[in-house]
PDB file of N, CA and C in Angstrom:
ATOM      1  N   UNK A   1      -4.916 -25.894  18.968  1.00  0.00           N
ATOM      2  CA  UNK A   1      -5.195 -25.557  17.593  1.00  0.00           C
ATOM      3  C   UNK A   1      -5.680 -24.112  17.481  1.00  0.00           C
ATOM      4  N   UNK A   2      -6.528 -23.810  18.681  1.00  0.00           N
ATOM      5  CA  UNK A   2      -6.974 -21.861  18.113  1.00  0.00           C
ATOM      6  C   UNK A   2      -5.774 -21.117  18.482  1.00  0.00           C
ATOM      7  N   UNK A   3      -4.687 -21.430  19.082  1.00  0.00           N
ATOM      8  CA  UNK A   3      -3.627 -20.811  19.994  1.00  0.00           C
ATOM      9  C   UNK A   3      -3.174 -20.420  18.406  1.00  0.00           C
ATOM     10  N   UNK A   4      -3.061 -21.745  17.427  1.00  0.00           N
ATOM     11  CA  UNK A   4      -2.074 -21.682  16.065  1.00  0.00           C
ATOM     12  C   UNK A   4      -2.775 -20.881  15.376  1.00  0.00           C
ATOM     13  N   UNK A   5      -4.381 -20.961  15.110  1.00  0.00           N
ATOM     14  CA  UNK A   5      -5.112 -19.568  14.443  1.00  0.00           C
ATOM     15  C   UNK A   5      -5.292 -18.438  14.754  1.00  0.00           C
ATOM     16  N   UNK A   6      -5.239 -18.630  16.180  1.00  0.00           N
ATOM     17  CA  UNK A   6      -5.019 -16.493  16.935  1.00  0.00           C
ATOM     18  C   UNK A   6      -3.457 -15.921  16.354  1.00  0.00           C
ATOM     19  N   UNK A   7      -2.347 -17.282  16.218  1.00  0.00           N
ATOM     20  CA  UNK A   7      -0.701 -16.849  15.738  1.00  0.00           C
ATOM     21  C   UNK A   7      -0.994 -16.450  14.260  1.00  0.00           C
ATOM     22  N   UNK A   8      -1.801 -17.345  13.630  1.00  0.00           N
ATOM     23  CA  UNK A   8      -1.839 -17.055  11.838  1.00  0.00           C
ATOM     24  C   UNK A   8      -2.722 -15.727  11.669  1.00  0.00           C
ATOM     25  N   UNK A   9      -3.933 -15.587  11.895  1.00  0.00           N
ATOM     26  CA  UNK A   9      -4.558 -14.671  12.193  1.00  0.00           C
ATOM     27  C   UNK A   9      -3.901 -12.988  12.923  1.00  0.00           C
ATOM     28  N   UNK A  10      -3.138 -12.996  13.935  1.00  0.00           N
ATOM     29  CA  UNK A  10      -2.452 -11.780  14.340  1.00  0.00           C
ATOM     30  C   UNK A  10      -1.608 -11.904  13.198  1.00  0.00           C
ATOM     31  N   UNK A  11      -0.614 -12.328  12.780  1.00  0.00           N
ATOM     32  CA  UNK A  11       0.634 -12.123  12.223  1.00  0.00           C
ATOM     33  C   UNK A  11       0.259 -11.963  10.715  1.00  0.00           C
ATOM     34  N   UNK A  12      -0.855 -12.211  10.072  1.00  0.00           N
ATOM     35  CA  UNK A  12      -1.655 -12.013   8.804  1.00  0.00           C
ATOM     36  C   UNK A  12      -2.219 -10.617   9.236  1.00  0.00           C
ATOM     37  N   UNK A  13      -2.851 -10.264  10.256  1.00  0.00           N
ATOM     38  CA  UNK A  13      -3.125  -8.859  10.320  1.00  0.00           C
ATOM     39  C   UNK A  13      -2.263  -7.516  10.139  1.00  0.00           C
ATOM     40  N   UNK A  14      -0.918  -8.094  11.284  1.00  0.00           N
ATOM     41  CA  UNK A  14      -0.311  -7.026  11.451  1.00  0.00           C
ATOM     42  C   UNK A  14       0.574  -6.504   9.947  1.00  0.00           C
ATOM     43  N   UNK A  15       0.824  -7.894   9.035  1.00  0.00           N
ATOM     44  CA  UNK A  15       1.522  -7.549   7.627  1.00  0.00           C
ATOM     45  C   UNK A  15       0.342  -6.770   6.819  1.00  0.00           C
ATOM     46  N   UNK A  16      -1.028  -7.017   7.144  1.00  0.00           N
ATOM     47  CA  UNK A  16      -1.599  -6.383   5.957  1.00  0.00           C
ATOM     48  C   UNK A  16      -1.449  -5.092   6.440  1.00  0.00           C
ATOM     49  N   UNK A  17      -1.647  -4.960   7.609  1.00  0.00           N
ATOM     50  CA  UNK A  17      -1.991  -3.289   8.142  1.00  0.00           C
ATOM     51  C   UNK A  17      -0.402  -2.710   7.798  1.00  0.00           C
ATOM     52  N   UNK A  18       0.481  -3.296   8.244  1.00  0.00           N
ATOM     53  CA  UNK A  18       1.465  -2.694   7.733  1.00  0.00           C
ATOM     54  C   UNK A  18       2.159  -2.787   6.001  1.00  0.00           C
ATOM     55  N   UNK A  19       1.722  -3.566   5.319  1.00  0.00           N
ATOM     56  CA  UNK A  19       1.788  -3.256   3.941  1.00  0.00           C
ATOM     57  C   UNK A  19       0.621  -1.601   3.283  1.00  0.00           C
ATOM     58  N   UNK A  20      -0.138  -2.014   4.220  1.00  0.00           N
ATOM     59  CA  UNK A  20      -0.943  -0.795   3.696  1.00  0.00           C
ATOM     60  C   UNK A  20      -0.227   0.580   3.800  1.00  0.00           C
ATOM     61  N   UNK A  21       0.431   0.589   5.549  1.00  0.00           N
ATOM     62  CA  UNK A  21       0.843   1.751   5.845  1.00  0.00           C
ATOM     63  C   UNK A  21       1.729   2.313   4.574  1.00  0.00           C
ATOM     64  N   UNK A  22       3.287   0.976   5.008  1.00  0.00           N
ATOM     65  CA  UNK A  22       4.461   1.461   3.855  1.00  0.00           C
ATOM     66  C   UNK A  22       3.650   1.737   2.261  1.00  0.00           C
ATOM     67  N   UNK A  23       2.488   0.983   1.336  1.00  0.00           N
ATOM     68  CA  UNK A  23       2.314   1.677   0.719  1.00  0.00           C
ATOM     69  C   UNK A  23       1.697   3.075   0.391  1.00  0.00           C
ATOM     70  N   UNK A  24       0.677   3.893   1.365  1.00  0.00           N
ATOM     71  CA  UNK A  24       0.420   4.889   2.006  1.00  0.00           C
ATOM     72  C   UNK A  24       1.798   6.285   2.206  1.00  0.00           C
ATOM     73  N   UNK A  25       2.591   5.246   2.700  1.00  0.00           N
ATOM     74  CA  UNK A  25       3.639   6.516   3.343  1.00  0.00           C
ATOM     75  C   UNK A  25       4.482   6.559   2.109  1.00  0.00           C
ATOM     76  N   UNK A  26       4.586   5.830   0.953  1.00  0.00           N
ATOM     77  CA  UNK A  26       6.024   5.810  -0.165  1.00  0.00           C
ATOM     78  C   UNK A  26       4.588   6.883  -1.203  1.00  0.00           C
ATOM     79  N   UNK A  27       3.263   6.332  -1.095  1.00  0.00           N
ATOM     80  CA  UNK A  27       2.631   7.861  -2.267  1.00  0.00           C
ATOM     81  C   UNK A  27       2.881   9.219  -1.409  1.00  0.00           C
ATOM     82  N   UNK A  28       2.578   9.564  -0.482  1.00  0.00           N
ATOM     83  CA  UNK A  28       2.816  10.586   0.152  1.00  0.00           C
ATOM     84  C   UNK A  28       4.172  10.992   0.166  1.00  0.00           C
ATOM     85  N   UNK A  29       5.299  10.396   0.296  1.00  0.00           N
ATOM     86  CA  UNK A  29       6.119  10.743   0.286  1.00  0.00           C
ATOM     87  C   UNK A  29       6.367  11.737  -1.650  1.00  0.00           C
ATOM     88  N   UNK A  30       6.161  10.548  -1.910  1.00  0.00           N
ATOM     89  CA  UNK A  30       6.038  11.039  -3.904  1.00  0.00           C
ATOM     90  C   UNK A  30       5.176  12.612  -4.007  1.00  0.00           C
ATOM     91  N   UNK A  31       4.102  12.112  -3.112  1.00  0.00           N
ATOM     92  CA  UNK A  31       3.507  14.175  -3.629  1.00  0.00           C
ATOM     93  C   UNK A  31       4.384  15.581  -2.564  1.00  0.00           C
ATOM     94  N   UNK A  32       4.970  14.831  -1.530  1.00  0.00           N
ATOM     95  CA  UNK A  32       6.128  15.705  -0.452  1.00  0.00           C
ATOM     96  C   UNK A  32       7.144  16.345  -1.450  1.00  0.00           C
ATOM     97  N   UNK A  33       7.730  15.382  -2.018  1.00  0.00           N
ATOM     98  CA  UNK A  33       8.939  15.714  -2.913  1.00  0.00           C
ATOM     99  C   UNK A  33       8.608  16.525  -4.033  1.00  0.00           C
ATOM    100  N   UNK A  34       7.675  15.662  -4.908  1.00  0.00           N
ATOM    101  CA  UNK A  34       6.592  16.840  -6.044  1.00  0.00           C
ATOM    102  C   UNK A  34       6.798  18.272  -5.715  1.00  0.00           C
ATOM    103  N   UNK A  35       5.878  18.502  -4.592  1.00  0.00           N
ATOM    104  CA  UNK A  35       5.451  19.861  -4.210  1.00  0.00           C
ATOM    105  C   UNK A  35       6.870  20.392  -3.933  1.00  0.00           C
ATOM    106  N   UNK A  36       7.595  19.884  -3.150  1.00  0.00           N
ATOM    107  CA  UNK A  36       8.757  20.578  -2.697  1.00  0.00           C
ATOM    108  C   UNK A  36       9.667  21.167  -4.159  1.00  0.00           C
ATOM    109  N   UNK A  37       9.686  20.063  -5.012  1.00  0.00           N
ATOM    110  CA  UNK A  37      10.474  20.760  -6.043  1.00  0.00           C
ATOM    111  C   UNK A  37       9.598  22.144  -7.235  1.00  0.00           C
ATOM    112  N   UNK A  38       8.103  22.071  -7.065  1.00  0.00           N
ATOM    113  CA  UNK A  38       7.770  22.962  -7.349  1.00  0.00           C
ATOM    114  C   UNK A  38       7.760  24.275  -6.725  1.00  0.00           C
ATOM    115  N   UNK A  39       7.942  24.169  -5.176  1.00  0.00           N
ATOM    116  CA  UNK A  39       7.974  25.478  -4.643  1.00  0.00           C
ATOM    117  C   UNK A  39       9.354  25.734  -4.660  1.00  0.00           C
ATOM    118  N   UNK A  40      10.404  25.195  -4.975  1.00  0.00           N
ATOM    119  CA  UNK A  40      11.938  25.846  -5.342  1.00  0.00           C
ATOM    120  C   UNK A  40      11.664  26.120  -6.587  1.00  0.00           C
ATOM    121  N   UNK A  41      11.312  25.400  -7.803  1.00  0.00           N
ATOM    122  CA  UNK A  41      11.334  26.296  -9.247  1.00  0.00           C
ATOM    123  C   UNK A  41      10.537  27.843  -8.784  1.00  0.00           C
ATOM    124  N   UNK A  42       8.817  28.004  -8.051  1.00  0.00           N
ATOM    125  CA  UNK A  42       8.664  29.605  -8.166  1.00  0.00           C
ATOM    126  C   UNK A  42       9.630  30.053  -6.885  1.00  0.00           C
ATOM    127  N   UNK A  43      10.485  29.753  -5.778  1.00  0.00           N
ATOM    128  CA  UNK A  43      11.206  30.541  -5.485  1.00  0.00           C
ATOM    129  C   UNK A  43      12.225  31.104  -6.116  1.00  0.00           C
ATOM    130  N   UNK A  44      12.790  29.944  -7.002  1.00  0.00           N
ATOM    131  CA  UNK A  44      13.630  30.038  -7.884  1.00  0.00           C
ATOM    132  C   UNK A  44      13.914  31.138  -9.000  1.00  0.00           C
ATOM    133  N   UNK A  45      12.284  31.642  -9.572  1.00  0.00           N
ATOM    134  CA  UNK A  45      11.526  32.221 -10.428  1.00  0.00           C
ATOM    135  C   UNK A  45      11.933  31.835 -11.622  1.00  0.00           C
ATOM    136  N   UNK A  46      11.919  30.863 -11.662  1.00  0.00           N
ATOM    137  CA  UNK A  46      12.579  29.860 -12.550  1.00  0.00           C
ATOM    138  C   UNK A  46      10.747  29.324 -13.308  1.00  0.00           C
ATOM    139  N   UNK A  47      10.770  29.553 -14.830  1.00  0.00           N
ATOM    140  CA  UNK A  47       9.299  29.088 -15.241  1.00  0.00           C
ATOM    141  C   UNK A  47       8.878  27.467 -14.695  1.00  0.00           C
ATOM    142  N   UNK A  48       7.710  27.281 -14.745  1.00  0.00           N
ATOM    143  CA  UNK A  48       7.289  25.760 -14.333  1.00  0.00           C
ATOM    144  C   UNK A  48       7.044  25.082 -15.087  1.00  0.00           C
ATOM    145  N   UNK A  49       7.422  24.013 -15.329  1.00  0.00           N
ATOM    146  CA  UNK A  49       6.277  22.780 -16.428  1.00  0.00           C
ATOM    147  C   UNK A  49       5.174  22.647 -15.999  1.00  0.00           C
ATOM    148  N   UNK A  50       3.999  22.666 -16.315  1.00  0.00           N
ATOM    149  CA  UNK A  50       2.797  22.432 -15.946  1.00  0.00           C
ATOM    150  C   UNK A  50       2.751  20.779 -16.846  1.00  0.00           C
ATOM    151  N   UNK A  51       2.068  19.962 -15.766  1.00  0.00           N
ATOM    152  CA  UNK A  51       1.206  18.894 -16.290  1.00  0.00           C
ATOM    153  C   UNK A  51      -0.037  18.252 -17.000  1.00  0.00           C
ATOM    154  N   UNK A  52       0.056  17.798 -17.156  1.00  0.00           N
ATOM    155  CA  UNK A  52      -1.622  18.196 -17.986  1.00  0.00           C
ATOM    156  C   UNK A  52      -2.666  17.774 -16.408  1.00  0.00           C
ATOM    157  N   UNK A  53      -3.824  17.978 -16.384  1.00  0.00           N
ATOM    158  CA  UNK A  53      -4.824  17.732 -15.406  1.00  0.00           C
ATOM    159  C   UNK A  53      -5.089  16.729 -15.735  1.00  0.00           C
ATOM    160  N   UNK A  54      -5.616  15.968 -14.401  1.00  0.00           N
ATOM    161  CA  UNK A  54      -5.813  14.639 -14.151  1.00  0.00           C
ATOM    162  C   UNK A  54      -6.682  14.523 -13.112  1.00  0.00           C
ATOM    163  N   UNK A  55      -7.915  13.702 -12.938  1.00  0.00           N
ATOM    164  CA  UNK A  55      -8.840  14.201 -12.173  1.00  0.00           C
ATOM    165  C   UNK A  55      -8.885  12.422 -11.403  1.00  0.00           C
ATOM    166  N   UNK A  56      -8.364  13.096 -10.235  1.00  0.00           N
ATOM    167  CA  UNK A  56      -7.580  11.897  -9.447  1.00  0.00           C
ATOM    168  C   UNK A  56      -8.642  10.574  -8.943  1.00  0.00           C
ATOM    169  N   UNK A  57     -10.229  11.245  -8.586  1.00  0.00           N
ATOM    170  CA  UNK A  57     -11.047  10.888  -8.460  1.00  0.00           C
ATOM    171  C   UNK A  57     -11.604   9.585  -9.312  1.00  0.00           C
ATOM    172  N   UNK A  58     -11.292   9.848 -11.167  1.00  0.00           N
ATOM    173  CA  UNK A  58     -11.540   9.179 -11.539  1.00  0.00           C
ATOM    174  C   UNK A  58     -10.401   8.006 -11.765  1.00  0.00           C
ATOM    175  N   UNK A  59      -9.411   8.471 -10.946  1.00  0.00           N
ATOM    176  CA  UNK A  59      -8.443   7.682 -11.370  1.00  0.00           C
ATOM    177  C   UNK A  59      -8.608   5.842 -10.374  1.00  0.00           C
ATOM    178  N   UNK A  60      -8.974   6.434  -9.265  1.00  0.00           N
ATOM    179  CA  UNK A  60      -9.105   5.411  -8.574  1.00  0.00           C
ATOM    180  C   UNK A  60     -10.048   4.859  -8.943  1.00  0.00           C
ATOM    181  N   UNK A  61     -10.559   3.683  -9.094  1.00  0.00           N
ATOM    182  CA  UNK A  61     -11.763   2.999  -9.030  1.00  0.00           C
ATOM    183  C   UNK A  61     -12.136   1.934  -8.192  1.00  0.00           C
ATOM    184  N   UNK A  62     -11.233   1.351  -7.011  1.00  0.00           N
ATOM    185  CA  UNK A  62     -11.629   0.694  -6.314  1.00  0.00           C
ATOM    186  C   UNK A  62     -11.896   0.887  -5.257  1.00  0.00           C
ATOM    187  N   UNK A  63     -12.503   0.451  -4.159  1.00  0.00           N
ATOM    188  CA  UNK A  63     -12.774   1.276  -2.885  1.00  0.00           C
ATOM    189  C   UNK A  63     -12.009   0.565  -1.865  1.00  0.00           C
ATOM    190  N   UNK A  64     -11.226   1.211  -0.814  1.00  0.00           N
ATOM    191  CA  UNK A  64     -10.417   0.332   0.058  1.00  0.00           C
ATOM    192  C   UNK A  64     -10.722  -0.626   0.667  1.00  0.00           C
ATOM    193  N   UNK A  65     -12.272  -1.294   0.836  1.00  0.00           N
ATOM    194  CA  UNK A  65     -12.517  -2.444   1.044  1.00  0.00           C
ATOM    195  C   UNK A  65     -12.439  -3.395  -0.016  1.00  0.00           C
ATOM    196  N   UNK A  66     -12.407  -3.120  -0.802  1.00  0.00           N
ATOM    197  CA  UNK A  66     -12.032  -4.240  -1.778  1.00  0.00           C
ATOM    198  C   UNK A  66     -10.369  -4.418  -1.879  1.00  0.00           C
ATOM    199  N   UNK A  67      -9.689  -3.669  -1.559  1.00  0.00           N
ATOM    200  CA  UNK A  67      -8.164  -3.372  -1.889  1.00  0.00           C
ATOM    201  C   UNK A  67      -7.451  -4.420  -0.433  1.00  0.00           C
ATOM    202  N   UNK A  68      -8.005  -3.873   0.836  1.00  0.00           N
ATOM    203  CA  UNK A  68      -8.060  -4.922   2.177  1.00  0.00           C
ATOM    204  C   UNK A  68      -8.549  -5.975   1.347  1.00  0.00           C
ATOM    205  N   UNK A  69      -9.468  -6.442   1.093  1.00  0.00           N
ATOM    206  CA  UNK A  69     -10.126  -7.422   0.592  1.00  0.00           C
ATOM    207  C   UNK A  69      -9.048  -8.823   0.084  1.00  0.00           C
ATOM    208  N   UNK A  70      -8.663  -8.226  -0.928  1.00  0.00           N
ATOM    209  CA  UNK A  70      -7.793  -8.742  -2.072  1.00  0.00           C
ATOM    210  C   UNK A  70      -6.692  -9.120  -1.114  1.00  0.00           C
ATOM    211  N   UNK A  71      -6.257  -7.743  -0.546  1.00  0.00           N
ATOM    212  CA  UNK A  71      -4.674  -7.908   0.254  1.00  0.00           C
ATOM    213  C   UNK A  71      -4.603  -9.317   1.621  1.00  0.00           C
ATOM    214  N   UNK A  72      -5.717  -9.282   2.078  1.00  0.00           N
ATOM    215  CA  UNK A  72      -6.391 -10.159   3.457  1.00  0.00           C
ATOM    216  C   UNK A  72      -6.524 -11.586   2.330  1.00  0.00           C
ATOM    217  N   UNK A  73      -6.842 -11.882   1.587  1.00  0.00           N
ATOM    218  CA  UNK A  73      -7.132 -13.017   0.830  1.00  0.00           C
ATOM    219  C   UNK A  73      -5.547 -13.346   0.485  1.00  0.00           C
ATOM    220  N   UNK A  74      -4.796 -12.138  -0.023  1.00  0.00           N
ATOM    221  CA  UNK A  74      -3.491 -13.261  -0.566  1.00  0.00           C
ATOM    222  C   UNK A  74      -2.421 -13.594   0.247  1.00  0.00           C
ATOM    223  N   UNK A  75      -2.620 -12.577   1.712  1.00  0.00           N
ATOM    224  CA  UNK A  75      -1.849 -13.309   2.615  1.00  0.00           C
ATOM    225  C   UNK A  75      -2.246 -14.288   3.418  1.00  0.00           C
ATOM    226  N   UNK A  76      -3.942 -14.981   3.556  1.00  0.00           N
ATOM    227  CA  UNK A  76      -4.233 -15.951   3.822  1.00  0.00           C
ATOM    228  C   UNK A  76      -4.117 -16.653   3.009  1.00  0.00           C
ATOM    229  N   UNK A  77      -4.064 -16.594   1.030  1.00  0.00           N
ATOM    230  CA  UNK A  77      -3.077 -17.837   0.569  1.00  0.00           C
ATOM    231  C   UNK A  77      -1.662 -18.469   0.941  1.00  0.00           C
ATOM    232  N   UNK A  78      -1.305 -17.003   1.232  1.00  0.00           N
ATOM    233  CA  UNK A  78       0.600 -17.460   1.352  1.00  0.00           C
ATOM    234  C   UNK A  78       0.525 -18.383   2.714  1.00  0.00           C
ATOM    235  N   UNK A  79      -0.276 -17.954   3.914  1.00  0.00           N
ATOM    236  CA  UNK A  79       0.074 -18.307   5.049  1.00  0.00           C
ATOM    237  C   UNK A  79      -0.235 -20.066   4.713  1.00  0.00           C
ATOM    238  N   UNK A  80      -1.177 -20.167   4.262  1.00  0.00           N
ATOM    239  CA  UNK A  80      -2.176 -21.246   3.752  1.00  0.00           C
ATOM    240  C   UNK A  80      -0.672 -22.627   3.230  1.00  0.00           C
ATOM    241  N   UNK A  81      -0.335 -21.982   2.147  1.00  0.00           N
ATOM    242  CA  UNK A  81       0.856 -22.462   1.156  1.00  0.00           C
ATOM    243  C   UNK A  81       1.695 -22.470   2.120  1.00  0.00           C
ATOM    244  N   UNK A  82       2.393 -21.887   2.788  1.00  0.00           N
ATOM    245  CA  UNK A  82       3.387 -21.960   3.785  1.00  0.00           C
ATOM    246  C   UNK A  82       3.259 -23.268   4.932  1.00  0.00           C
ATOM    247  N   UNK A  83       2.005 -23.142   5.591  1.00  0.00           N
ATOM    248  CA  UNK A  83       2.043 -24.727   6.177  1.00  0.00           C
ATOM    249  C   UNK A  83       1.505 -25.437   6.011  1.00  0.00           C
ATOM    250  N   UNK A  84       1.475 -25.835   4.578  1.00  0.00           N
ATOM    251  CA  UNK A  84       1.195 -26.774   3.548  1.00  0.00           C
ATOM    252  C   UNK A  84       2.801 -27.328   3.234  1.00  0.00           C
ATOM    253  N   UNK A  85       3.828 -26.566   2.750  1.00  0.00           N
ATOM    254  CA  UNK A  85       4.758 -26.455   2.838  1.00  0.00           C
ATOM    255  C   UNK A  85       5.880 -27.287   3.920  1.00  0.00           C
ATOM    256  N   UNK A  86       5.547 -27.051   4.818  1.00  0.00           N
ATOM    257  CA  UNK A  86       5.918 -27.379   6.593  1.00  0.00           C
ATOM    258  C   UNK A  86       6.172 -28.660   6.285  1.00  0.00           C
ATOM    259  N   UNK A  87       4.799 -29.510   5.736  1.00  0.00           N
ATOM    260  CA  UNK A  87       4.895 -31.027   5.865  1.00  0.00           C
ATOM    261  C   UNK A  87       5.433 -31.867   4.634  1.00  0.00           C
ATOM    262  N   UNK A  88       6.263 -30.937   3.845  1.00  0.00           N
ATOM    263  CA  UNK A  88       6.688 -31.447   2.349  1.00  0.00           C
ATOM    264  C   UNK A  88       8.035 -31.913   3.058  1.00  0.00           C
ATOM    265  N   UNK A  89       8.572 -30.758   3.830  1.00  0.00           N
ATOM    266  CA  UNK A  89       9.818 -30.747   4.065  1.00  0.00           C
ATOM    267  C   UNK A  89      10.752 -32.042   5.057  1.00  0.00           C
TER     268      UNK A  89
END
């Protein structure tokens, strides 16, 4: 029986850590591209749109332990539901 909770437990870890990453690497990617197309408009010398300011700080309001938090809780529902599942079938 702990053999089956060290399997649920690793395999619940490694999706959260890696959901975190891919969402991590797809914003970064979004400010890569941003910037890149702004430094071709001034090479360009082509005028810029400016955005309005946004003060990013306040934008976030949760702190990444709560964000793990949430994320660690709903893949221990799914896993939960899943072999719950097992014995319907």
């Amino acid at each position: 029986m702990a053999r089956i909770y060290g399997l649920f437990g690793g395999i619940v870890t490694g999706l959260s850590v890696t959901y975190c990453t891919a969402v991590k690497i797809r914003k970064n990617t979004q400010d890569v591209c941003s910037e890149l197309q702004l430094s071709q408009l001034l090479a360009e010398n082509k005028p810029v749109i400016t955005r309005p300011y946004t003060d990013p700080i306040n934008l976030q309001t949760r702190s990444r332990k709560d964000i793990i938090v949430d994320l660690w809780d709903s893949e221990v529902i799914k896993a939960i539901q899943w072999v719950y599942s097992l014995g319907k079938a």
